[in-house]
C-alpha atoms as a PDB file:
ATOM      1  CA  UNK A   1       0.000   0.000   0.000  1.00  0.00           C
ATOM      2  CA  UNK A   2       2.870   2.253   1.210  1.00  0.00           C
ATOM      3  CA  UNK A   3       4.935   1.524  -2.310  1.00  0.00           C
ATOM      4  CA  UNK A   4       1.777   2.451  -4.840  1.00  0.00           C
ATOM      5  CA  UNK A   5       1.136   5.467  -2.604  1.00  0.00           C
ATOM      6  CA  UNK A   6       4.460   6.739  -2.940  1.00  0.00           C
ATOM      7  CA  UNK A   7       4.699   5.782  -6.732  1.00  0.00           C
ATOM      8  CA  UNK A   8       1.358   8.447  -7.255  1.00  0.00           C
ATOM      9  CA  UNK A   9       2.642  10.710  -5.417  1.00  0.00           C
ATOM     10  CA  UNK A  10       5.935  10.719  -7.659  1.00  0.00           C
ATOM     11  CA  UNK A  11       4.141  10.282 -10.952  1.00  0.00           C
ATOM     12  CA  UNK A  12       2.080  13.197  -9.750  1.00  0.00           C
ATOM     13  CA  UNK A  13       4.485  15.141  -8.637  1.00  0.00           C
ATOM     14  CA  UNK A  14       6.065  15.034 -12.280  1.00  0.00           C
ATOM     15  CA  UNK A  15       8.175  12.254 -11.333  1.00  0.00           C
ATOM     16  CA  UNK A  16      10.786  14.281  -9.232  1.00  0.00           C
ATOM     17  CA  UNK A  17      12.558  14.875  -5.760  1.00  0.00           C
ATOM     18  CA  UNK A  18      13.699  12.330  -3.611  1.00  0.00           C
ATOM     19  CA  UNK A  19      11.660   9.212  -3.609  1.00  0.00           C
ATOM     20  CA  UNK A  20      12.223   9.224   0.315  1.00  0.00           C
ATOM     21  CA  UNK A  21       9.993  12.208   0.575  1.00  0.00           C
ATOM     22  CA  UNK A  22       7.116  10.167  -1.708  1.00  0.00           C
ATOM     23  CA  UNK A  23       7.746   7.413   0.555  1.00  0.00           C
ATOM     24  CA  UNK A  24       7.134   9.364   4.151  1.00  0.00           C
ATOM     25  CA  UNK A  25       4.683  11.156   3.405  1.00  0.00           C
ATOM     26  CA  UNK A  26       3.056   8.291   1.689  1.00  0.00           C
ATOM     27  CA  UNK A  27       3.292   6.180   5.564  1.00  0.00           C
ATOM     28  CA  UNK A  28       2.187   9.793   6.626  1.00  0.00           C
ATOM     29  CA  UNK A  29      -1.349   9.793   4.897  1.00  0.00           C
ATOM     30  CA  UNK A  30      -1.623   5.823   5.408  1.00  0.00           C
ATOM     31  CA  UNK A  31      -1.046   6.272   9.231  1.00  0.00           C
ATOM     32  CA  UNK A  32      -3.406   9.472   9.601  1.00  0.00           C
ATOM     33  CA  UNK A  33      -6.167   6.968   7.300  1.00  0.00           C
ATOM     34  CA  UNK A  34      -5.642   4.091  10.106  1.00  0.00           C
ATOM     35  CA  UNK A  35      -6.164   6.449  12.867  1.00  0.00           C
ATOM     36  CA  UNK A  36      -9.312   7.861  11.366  1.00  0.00           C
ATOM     37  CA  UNK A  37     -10.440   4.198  11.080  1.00  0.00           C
ATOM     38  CA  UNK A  38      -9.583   3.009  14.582  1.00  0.00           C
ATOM     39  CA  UNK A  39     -11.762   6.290  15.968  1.00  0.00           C
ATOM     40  CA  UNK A  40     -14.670   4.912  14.315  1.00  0.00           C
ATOM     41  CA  UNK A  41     -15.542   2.113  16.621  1.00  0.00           C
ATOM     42  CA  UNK A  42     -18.752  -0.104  17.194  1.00  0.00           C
ATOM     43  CA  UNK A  43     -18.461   1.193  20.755  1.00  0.00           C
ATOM     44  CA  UNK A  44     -18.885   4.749  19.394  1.00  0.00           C
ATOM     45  CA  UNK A  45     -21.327   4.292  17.103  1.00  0.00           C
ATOM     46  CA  UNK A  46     -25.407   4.140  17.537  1.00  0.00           C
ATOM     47  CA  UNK A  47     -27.022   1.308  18.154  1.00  0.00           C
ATOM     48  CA  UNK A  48     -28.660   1.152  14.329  1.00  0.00           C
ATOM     49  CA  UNK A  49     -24.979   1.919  12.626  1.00  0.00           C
ATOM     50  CA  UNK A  50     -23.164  -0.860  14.753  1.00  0.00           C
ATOM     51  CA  UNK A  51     -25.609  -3.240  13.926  1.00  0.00           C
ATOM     52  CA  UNK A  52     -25.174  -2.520  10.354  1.00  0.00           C
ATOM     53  CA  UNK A  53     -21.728  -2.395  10.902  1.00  0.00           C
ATOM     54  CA  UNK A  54     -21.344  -5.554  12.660  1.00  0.00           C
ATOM     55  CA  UNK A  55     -23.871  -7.038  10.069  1.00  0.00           C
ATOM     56  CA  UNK A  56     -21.309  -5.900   7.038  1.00  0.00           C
ATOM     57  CA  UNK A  57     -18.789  -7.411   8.881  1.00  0.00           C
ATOM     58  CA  UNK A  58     -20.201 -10.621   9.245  1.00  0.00           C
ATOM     59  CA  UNK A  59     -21.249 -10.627   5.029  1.00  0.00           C
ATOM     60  CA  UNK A  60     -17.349 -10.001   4.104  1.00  0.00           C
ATOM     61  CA  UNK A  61     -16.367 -12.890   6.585  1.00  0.00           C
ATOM     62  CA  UNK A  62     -18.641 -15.118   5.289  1.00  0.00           C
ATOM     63  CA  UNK A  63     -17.868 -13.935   1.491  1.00  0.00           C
ATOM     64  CA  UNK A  64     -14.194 -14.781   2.603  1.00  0.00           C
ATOM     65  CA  UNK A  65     -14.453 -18.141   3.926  1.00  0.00           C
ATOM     66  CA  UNK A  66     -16.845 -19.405   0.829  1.00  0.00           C
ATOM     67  CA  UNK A  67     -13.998 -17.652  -1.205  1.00  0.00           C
ATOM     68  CA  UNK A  68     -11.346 -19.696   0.699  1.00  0.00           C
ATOM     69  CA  UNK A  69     -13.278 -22.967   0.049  1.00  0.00           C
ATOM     70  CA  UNK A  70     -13.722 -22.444  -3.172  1.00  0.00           C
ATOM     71  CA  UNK A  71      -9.780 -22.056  -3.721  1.00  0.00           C
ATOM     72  CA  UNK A  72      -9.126 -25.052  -1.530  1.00  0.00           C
ATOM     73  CA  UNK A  73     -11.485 -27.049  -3.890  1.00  0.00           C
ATOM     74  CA  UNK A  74     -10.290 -26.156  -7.151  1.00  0.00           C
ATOM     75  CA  UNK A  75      -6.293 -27.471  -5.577  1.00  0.00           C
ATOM     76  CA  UNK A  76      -7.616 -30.661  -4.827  1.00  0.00           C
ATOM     77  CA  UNK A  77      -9.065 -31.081  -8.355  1.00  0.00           C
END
């Protein structure tokens, strides 16, 4: 995530400077994303947008684990 961050920020930059720059600022703006994602709890949320929430999350983890079995099966065949 860090490396195709930093390679936009280069290309659109005009594809100068130091790449370190691209690179920090890149794990800058992918840091300050995380944060703003670990704010937004279940605990902080209403009761109707954490059940939604937790209902989403529940979807993907089943759409995961059928995707999963589905690679395990085509393996063994």
């Amino acid at each position: 995530m860090i490396r195709q961050r930093a390679y936009e920020l280069w290309e659109s930059g005009g594809r100068t400077a130091d790449p370190q720059d691209h690179w920090y600022r890149a794990e800058r703006e992918l840091n300050e994303t995380t944060q703003e994602r670990s704010e937004a709890t279940v605990e902080n949320a209403s009761p109707a947008a954490a059940a939604e929430a937790m209902g989403a999350v529940s979807a993907q983890s089943a759409a995961v684990g059928v995707a999963q079995k589905r690679s395990r099966s085509k393996r063994t065949t």
